[in-house]
PDB file of N, CA and C in Angstrom:
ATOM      1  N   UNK A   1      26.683  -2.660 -37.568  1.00  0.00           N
ATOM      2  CA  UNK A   1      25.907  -3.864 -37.413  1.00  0.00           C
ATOM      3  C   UNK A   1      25.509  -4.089 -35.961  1.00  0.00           C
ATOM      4  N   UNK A   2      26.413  -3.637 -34.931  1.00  0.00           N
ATOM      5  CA  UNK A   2      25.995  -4.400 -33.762  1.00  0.00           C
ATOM      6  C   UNK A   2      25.080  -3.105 -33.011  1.00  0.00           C
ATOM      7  N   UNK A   3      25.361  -1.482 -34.097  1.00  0.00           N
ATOM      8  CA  UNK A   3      24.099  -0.716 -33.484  1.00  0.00           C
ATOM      9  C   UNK A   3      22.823  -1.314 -33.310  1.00  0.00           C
ATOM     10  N   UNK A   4      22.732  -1.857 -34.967  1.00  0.00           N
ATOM     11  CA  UNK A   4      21.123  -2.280 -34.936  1.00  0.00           C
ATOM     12  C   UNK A   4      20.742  -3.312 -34.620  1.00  0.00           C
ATOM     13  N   UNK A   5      21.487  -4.118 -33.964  1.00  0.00           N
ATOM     14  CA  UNK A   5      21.200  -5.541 -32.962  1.00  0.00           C
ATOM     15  C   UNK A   5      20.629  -5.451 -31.674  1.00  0.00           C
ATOM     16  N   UNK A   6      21.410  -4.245 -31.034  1.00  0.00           N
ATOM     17  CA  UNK A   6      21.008  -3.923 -29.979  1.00  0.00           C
ATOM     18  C   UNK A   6      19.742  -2.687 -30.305  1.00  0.00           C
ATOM     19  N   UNK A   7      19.709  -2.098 -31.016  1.00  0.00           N
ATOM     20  CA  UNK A   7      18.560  -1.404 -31.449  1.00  0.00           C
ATOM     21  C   UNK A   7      16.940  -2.255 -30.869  1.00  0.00           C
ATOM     22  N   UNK A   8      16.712  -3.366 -31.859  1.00  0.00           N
ATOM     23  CA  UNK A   8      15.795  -4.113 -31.684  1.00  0.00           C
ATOM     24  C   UNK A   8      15.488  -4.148 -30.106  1.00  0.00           C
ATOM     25  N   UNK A   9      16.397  -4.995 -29.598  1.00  0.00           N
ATOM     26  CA  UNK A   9      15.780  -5.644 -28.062  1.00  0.00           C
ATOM     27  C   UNK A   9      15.649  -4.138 -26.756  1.00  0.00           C
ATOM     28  N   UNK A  10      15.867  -3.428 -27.211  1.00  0.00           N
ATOM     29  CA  UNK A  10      15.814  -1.902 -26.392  1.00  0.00           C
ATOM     30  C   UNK A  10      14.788  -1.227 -26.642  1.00  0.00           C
ATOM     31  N   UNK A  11      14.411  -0.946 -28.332  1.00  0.00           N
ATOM     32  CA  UNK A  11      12.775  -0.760 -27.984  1.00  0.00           C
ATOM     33  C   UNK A  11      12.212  -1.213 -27.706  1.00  0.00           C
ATOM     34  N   UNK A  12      12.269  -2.937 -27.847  1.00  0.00           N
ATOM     35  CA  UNK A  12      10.964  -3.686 -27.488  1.00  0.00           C
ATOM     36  C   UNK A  12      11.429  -3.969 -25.672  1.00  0.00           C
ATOM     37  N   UNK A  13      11.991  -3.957 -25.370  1.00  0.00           N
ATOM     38  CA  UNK A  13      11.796  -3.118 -23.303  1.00  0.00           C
ATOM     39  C   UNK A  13      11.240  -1.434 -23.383  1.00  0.00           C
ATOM     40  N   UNK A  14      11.828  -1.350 -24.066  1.00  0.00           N
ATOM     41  CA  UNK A  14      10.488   0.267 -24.338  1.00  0.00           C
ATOM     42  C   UNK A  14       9.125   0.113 -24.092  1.00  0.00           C
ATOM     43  N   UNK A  15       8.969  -0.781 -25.014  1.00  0.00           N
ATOM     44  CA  UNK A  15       7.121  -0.775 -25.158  1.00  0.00           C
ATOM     45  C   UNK A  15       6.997  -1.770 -24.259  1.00  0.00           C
ATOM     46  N   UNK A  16       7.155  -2.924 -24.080  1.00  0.00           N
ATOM     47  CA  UNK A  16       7.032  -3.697 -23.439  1.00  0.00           C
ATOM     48  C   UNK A  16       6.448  -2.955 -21.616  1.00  0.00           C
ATOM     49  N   UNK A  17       7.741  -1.905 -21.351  1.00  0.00           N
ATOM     50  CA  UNK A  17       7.682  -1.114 -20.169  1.00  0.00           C
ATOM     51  C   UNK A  17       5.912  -0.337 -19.923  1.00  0.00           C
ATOM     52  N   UNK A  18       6.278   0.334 -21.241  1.00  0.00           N
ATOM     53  CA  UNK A  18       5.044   1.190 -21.212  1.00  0.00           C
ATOM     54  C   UNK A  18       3.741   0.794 -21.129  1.00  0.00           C
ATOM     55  N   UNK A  19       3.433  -0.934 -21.114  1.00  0.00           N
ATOM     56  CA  UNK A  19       2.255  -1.695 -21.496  1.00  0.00           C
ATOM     57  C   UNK A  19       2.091  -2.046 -19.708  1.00  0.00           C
ATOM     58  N   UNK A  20       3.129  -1.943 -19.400  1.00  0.00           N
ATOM     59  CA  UNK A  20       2.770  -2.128 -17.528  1.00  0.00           C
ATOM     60  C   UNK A  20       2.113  -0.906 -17.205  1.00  0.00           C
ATOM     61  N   UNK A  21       2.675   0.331 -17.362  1.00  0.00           N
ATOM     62  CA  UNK A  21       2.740   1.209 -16.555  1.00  0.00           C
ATOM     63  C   UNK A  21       1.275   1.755 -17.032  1.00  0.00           C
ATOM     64  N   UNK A  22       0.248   0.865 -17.747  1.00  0.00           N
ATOM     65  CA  UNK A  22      -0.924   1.307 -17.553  1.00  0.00           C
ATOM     66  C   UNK A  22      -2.037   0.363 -16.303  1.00  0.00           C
ATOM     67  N   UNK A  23      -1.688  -0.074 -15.781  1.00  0.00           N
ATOM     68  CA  UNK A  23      -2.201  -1.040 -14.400  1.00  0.00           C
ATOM     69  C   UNK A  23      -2.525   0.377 -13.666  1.00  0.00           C
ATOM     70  N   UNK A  24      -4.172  -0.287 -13.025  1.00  0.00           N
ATOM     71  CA  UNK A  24      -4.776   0.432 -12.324  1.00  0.00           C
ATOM     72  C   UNK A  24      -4.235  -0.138 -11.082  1.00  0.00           C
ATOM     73  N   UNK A  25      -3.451  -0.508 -10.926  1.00  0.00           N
ATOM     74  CA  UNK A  25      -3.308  -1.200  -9.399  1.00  0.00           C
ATOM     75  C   UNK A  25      -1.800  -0.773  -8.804  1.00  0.00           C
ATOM     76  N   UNK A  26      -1.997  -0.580  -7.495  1.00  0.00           N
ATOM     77  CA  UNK A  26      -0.689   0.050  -6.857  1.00  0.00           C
ATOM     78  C   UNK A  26      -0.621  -0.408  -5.624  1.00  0.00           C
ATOM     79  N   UNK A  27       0.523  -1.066  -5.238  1.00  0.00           N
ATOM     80  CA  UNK A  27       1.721  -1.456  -3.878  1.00  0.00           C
ATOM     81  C   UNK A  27       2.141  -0.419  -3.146  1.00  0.00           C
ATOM     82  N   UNK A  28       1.021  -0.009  -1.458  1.00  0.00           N
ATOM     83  CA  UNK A  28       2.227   0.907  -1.031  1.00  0.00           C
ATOM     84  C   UNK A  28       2.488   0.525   0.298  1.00  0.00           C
ATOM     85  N   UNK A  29       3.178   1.280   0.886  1.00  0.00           N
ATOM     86  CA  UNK A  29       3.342   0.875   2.285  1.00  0.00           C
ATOM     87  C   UNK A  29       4.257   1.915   3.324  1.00  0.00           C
ATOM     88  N   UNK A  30       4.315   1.532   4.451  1.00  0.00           N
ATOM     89  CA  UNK A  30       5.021   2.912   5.126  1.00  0.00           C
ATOM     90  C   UNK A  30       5.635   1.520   6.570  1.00  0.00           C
ATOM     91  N   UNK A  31       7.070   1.876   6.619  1.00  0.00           N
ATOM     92  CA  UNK A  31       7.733   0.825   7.682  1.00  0.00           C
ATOM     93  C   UNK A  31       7.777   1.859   8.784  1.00  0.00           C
ATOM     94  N   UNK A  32       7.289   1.892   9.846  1.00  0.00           N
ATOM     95  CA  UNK A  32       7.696   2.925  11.131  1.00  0.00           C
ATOM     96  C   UNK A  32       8.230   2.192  12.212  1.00  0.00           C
ATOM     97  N   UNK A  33       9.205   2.149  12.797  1.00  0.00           N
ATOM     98  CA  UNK A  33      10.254   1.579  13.442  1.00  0.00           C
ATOM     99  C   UNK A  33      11.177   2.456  13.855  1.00  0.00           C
ATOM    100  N   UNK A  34      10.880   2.985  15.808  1.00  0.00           N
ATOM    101  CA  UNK A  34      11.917   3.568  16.333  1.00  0.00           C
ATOM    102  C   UNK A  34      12.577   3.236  17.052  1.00  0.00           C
ATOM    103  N   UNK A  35      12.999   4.000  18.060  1.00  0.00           N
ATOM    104  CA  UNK A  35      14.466   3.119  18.746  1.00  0.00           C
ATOM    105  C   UNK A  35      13.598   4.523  20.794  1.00  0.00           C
ATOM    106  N   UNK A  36      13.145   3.649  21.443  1.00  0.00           N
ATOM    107  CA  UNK A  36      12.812   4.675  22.297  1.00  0.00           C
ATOM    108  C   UNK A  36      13.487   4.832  23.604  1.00  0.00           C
ATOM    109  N   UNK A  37      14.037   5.913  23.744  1.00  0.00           N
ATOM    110  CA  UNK A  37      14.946   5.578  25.139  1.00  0.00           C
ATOM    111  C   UNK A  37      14.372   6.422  25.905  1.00  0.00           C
ATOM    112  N   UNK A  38      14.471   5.456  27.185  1.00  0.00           N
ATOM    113  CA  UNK A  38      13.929   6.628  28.961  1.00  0.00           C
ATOM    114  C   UNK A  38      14.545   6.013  29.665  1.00  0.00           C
ATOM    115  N   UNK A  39      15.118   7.101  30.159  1.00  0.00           N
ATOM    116  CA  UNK A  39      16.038   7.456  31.528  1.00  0.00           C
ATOM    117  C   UNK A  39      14.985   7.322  32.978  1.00  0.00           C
ATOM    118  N   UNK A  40      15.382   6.782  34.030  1.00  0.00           N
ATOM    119  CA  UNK A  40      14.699   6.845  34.983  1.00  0.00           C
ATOM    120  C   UNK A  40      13.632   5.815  34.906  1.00  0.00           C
ATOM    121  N   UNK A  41      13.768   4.697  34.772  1.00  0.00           N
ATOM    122  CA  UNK A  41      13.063   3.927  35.009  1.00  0.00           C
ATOM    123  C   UNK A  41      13.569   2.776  36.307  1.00  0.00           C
ATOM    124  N   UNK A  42      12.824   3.483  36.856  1.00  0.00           N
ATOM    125  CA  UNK A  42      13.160   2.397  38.842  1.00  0.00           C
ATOM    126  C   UNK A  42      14.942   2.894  38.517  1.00  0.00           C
ATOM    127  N   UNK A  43      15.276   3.941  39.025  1.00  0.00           N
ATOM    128  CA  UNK A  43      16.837   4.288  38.343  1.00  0.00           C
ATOM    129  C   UNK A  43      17.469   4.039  37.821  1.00  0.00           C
ATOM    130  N   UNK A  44      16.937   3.291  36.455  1.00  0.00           N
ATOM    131  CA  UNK A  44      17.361   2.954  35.223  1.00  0.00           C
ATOM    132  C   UNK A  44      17.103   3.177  33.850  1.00  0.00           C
ATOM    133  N   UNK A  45      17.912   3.321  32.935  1.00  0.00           N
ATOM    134  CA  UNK A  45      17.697   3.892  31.508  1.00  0.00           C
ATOM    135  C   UNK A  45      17.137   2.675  30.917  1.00  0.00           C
ATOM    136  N   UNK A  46      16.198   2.709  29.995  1.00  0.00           N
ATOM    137  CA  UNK A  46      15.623   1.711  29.148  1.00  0.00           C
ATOM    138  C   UNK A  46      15.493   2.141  27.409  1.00  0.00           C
ATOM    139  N   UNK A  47      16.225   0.826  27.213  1.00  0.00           N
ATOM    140  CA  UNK A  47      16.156   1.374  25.353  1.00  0.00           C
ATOM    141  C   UNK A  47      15.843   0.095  24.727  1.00  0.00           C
ATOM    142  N   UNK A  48      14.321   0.890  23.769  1.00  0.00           N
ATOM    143  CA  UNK A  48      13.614  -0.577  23.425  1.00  0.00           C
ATOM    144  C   UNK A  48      13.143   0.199  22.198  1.00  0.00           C
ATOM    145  N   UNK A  49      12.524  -0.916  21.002  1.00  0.00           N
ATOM    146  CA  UNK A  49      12.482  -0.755  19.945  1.00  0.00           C
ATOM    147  C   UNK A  49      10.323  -0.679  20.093  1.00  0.00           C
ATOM    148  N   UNK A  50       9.923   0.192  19.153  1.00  0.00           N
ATOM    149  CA  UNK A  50       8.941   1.173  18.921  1.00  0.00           C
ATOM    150  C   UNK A  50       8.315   0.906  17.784  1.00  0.00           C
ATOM    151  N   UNK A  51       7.642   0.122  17.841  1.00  0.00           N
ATOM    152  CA  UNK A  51       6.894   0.027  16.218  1.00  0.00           C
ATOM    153  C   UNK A  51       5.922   0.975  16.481  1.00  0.00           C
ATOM    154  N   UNK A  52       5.564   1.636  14.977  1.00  0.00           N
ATOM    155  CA  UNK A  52       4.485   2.568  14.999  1.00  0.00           C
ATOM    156  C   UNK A  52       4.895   3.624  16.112  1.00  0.00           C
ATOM    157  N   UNK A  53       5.948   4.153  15.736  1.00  0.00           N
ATOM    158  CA  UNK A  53       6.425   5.038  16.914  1.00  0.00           C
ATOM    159  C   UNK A  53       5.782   6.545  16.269  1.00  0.00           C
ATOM    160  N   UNK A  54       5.425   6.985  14.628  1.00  0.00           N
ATOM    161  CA  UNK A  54       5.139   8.021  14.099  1.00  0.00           C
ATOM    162  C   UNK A  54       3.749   7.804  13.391  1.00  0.00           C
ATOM    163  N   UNK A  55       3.750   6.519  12.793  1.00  0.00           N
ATOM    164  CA  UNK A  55       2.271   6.474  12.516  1.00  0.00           C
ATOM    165  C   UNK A  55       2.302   4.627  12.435  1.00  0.00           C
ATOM    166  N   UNK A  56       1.611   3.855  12.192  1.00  0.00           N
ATOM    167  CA  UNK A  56       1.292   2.569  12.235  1.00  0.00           C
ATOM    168  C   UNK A  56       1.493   1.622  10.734  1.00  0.00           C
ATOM    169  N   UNK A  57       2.356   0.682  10.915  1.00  0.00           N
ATOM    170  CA  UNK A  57       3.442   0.235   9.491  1.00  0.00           C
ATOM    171  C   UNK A  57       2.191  -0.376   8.965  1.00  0.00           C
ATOM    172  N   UNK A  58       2.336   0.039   7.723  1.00  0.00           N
ATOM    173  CA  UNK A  58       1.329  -0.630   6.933  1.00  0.00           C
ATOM    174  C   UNK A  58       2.004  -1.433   5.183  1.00  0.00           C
ATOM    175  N   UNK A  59       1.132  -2.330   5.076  1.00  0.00           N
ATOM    176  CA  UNK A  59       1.593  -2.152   3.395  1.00  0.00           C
ATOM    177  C   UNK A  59      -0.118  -2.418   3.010  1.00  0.00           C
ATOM    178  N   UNK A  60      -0.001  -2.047   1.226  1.00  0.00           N
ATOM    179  CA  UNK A  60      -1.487  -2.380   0.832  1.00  0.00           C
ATOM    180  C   UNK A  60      -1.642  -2.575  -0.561  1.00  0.00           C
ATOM    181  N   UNK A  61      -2.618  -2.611  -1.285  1.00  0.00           N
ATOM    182  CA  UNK A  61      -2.746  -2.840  -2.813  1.00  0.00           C
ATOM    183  C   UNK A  61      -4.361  -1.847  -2.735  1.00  0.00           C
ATOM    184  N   UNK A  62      -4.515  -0.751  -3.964  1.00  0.00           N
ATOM    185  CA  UNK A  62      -5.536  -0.385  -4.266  1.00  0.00           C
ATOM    186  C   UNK A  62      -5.662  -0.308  -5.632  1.00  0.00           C
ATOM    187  N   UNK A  63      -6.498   0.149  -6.770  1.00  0.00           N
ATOM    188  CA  UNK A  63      -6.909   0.324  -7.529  1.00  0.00           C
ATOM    189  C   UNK A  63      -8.001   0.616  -8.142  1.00  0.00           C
ATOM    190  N   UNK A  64      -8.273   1.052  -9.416  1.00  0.00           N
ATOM    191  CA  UNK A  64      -9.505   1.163  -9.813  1.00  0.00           C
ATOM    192  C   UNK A  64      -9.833   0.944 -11.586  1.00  0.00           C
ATOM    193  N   UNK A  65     -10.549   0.597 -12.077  1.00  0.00           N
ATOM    194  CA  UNK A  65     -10.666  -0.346 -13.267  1.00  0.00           C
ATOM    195  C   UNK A  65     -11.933   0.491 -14.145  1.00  0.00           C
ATOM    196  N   UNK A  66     -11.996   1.296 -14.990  1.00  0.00           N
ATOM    197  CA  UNK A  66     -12.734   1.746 -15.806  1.00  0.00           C
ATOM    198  C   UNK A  66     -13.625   1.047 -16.131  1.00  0.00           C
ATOM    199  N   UNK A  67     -15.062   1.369 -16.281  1.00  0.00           N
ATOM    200  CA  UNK A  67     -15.582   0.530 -17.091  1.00  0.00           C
ATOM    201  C   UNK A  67     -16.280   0.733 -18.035  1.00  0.00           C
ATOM    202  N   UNK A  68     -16.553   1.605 -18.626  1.00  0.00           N
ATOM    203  CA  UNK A  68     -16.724   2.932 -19.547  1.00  0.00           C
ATOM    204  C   UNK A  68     -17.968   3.585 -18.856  1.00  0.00           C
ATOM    205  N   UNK A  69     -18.357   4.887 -19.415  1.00  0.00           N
ATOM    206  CA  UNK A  69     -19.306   5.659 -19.390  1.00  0.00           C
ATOM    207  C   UNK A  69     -19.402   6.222 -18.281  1.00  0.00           C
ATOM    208  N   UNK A  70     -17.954   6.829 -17.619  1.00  0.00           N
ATOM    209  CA  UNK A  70     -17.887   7.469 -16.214  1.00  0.00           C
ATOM    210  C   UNK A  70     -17.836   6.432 -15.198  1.00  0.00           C
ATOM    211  N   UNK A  71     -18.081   5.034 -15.477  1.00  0.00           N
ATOM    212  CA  UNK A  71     -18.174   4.256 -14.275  1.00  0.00           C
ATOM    213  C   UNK A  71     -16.900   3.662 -14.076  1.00  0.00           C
ATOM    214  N   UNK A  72     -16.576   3.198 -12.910  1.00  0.00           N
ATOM    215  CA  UNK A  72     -15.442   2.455 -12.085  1.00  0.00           C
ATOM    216  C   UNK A  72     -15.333   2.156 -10.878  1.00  0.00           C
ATOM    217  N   UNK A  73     -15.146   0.695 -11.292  1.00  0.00           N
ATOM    218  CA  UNK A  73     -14.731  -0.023 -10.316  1.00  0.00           C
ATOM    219  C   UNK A  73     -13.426   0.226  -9.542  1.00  0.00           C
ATOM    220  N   UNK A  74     -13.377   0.119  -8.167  1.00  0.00           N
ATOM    221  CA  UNK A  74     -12.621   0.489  -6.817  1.00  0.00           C
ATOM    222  C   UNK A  74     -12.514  -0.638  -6.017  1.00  0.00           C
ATOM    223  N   UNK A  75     -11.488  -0.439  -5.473  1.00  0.00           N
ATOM    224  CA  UNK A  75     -10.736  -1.417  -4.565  1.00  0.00           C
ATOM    225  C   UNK A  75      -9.756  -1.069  -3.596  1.00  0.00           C
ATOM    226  N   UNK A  76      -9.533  -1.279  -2.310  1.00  0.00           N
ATOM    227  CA  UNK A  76      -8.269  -1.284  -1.471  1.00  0.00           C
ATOM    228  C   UNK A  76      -7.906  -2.445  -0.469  1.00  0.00           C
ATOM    229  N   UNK A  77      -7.028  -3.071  -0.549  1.00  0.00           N
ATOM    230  CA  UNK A  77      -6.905  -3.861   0.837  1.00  0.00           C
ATOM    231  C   UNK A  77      -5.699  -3.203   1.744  1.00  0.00           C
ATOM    232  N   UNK A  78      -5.584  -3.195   2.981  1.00  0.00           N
ATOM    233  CA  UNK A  78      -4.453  -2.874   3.321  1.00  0.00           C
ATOM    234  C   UNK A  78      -3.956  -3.479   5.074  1.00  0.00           C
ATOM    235  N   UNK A  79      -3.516  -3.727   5.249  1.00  0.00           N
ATOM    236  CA  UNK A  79      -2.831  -4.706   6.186  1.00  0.00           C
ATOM    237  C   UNK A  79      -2.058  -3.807   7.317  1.00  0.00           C
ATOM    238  N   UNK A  80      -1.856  -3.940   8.349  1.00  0.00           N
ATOM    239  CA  UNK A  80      -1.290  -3.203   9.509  1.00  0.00           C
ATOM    240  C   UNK A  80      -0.550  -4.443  10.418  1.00  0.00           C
ATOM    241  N   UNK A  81       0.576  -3.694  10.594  1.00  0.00           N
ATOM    242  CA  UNK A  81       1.682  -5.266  11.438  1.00  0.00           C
ATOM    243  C   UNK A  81       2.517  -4.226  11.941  1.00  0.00           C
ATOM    244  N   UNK A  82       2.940  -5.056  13.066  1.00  0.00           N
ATOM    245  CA  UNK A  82       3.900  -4.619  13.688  1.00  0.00           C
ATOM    246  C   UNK A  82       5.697  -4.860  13.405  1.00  0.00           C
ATOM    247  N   UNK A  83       6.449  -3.620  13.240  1.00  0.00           N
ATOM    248  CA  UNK A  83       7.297  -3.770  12.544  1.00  0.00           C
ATOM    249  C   UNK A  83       8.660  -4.427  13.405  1.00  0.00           C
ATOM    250  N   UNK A  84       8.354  -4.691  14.642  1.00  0.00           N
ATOM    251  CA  UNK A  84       9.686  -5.162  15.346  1.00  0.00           C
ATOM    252  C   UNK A  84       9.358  -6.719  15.360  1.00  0.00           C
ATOM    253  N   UNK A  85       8.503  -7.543  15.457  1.00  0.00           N
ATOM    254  CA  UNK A  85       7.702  -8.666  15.779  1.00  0.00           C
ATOM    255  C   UNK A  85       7.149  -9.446  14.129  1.00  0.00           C
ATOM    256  N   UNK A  86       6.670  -8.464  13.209  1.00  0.00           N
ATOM    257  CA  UNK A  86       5.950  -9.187  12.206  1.00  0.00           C
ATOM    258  C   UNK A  86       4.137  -9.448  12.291  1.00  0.00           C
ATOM    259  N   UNK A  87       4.292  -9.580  13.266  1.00  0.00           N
ATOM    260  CA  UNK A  87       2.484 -10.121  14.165  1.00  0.00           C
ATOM    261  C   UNK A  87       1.966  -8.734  13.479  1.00  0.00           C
ATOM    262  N   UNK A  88       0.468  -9.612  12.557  1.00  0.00           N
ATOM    263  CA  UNK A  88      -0.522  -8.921  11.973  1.00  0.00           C
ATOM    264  C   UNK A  88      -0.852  -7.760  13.337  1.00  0.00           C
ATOM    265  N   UNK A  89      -1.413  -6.709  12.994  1.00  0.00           N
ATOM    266  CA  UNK A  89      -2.352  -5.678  14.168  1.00  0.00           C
ATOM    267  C   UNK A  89      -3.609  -5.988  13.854  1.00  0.00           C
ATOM    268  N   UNK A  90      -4.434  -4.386  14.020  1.00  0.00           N
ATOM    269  CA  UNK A  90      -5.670  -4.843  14.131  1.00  0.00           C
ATOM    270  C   UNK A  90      -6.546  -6.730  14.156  1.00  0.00           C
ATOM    271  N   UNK A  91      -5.853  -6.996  15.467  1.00  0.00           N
ATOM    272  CA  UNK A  91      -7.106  -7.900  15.949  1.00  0.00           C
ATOM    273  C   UNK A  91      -5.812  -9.353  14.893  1.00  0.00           C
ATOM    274  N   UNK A  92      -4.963  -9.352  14.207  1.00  0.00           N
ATOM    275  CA  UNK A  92      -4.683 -10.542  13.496  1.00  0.00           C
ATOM    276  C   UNK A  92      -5.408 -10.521  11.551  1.00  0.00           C
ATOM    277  N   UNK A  93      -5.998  -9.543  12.042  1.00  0.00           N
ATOM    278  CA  UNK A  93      -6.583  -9.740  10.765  1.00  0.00           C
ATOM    279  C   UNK A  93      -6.080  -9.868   9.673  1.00  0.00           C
ATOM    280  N   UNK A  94      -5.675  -9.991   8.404  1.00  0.00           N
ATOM    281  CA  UNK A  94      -5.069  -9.714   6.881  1.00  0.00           C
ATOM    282  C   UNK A  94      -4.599  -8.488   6.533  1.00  0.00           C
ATOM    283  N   UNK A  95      -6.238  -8.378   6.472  1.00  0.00           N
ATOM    284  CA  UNK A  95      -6.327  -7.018   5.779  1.00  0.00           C
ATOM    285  C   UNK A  95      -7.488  -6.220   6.888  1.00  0.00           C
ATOM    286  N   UNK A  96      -6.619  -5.776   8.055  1.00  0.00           N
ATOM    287  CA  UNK A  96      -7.705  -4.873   9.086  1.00  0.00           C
ATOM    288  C   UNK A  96      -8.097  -3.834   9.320  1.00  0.00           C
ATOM    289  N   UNK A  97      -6.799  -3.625   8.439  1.00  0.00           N
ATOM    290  CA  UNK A  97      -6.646  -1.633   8.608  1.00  0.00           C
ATOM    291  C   UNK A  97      -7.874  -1.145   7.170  1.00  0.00           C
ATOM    292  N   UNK A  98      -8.112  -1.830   6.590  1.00  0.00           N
ATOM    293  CA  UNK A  98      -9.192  -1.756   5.272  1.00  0.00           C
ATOM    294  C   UNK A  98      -8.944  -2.278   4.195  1.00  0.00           C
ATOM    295  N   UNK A  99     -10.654  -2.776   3.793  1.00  0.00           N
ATOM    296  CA  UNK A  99     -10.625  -4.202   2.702  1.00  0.00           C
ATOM    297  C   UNK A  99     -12.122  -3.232   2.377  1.00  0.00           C
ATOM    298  N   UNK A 100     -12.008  -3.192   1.528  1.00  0.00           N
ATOM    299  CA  UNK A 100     -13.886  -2.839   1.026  1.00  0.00           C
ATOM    300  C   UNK A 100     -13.324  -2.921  -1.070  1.00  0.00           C
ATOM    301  N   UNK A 101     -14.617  -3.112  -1.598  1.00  0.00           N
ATOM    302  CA  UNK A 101     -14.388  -2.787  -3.160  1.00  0.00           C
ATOM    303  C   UNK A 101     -15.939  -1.466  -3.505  1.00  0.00           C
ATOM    304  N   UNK A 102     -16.142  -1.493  -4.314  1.00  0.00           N
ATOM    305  CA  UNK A 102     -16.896  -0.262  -4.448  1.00  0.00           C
ATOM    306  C   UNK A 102     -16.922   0.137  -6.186  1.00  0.00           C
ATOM    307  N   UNK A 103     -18.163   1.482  -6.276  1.00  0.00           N
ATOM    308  CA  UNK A 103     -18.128   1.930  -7.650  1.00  0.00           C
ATOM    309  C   UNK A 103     -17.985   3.319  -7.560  1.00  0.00           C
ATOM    310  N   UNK A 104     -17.463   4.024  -8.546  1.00  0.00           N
ATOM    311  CA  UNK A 104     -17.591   5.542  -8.763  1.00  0.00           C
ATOM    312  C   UNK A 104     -17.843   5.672 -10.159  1.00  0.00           C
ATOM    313  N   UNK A 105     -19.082   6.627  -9.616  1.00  0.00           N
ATOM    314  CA  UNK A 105     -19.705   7.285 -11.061  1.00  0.00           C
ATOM    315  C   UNK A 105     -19.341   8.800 -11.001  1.00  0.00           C
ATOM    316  N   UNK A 106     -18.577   9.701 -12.326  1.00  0.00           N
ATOM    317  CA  UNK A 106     -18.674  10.995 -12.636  1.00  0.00           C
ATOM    318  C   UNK A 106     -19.708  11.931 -11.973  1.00  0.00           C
ATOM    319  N   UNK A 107     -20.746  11.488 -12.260  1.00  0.00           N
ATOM    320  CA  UNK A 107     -22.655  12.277 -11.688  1.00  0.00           C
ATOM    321  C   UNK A 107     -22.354  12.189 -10.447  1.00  0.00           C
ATOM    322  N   UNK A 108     -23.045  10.814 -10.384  1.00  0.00           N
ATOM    323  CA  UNK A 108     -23.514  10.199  -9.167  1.00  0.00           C
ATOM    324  C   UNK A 108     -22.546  10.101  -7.613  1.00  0.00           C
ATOM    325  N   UNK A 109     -21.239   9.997  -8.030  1.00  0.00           N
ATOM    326  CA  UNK A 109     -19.905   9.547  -6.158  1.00  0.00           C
ATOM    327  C   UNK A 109     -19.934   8.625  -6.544  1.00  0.00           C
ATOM    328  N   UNK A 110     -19.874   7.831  -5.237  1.00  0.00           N
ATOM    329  CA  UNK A 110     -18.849   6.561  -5.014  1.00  0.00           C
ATOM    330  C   UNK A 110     -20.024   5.354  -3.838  1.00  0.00           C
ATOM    331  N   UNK A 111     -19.895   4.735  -4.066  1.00  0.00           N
ATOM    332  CA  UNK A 111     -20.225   4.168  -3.019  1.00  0.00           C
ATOM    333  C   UNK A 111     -19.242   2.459  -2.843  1.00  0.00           C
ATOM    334  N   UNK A 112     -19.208   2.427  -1.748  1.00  0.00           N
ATOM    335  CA  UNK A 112     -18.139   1.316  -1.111  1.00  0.00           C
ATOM    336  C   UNK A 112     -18.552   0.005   0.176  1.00  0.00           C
ATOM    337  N   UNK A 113     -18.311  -0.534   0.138  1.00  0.00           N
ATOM    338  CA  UNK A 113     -18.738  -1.927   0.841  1.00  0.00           C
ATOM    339  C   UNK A 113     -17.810  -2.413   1.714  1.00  0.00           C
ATOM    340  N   UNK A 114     -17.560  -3.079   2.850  1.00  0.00           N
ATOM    341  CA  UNK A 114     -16.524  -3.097   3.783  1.00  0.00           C
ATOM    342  C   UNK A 114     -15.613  -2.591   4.661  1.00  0.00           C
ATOM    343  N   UNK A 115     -14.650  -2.719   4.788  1.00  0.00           N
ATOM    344  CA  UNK A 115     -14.305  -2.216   6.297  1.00  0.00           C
ATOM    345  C   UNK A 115     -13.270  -1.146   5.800  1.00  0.00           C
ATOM    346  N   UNK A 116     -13.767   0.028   6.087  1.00  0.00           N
ATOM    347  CA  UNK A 116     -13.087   1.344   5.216  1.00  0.00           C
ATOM    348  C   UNK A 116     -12.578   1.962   6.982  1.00  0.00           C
ATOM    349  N   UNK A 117     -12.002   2.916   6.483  1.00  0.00           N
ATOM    350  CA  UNK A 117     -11.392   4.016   7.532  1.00  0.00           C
ATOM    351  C   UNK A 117     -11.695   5.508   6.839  1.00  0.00           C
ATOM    352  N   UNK A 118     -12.537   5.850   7.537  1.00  0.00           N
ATOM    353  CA  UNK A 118     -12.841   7.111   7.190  1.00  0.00           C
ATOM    354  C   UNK A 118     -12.381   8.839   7.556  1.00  0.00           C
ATOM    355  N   UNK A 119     -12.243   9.378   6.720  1.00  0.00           N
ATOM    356  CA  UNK A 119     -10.903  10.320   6.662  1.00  0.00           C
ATOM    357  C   UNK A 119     -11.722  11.766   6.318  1.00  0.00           C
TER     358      UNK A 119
END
């Protein structure tokens, strides 16, 4: 009896799970935070903390949204801060490091609107 009690509420987190994990949309981010030490400064050692010591901390949200017949809708925002302080980068902005939305067609590419970083 108490198999099939717990039976019930375990598949339905099954499916339940699987009904997320179709979202076109994704959370990422990268924390860079070092620790930098130099010797010899006015004959003294200095040890101070390094944001963006390997590449520049970011977090962001992108996605893209079908809309049938090869077409889709595109999106990224993504935000740049400094990881010892908190204080937005690029300039204070939100979203500085890139904010644009856009379409992609199968045939045709992509085309995009706003403040992209190009790679």
């Amino acid at each position: 009896m108490k198999k099939g009690a717990t039976a019930g509420p375990v598949l339905a987190l099954m499916f339940s799970a699987s009904a997320f994990a179709q979202s076109g949309v994704t959370l990422y981010g990268v924390v860079d935070e070092g620790i930098n030490y130099t010797n010899n400064v006015g004959g003294h050692s200095l040890t101070e903390l390094a944001s963006g010591f390997a590449q520049g901390s970011r977090w962001g949200l992108k996605g893209t949204e079908d809309l049938g017949g090869g077409l889709k809708a595109l999106f990224q925002l993504e935000n740049g801060f400094n990881a010892s302080n908190g204080k937005a980068a690029q300039g204070g902005l939100m979203f500085g490091r890139q904010a644009y939305v856009g379409l992609s067609d199968n045939q045709w590419g992509s085309v995009t609107l706003g403040r992209s970083m190009i790679r």
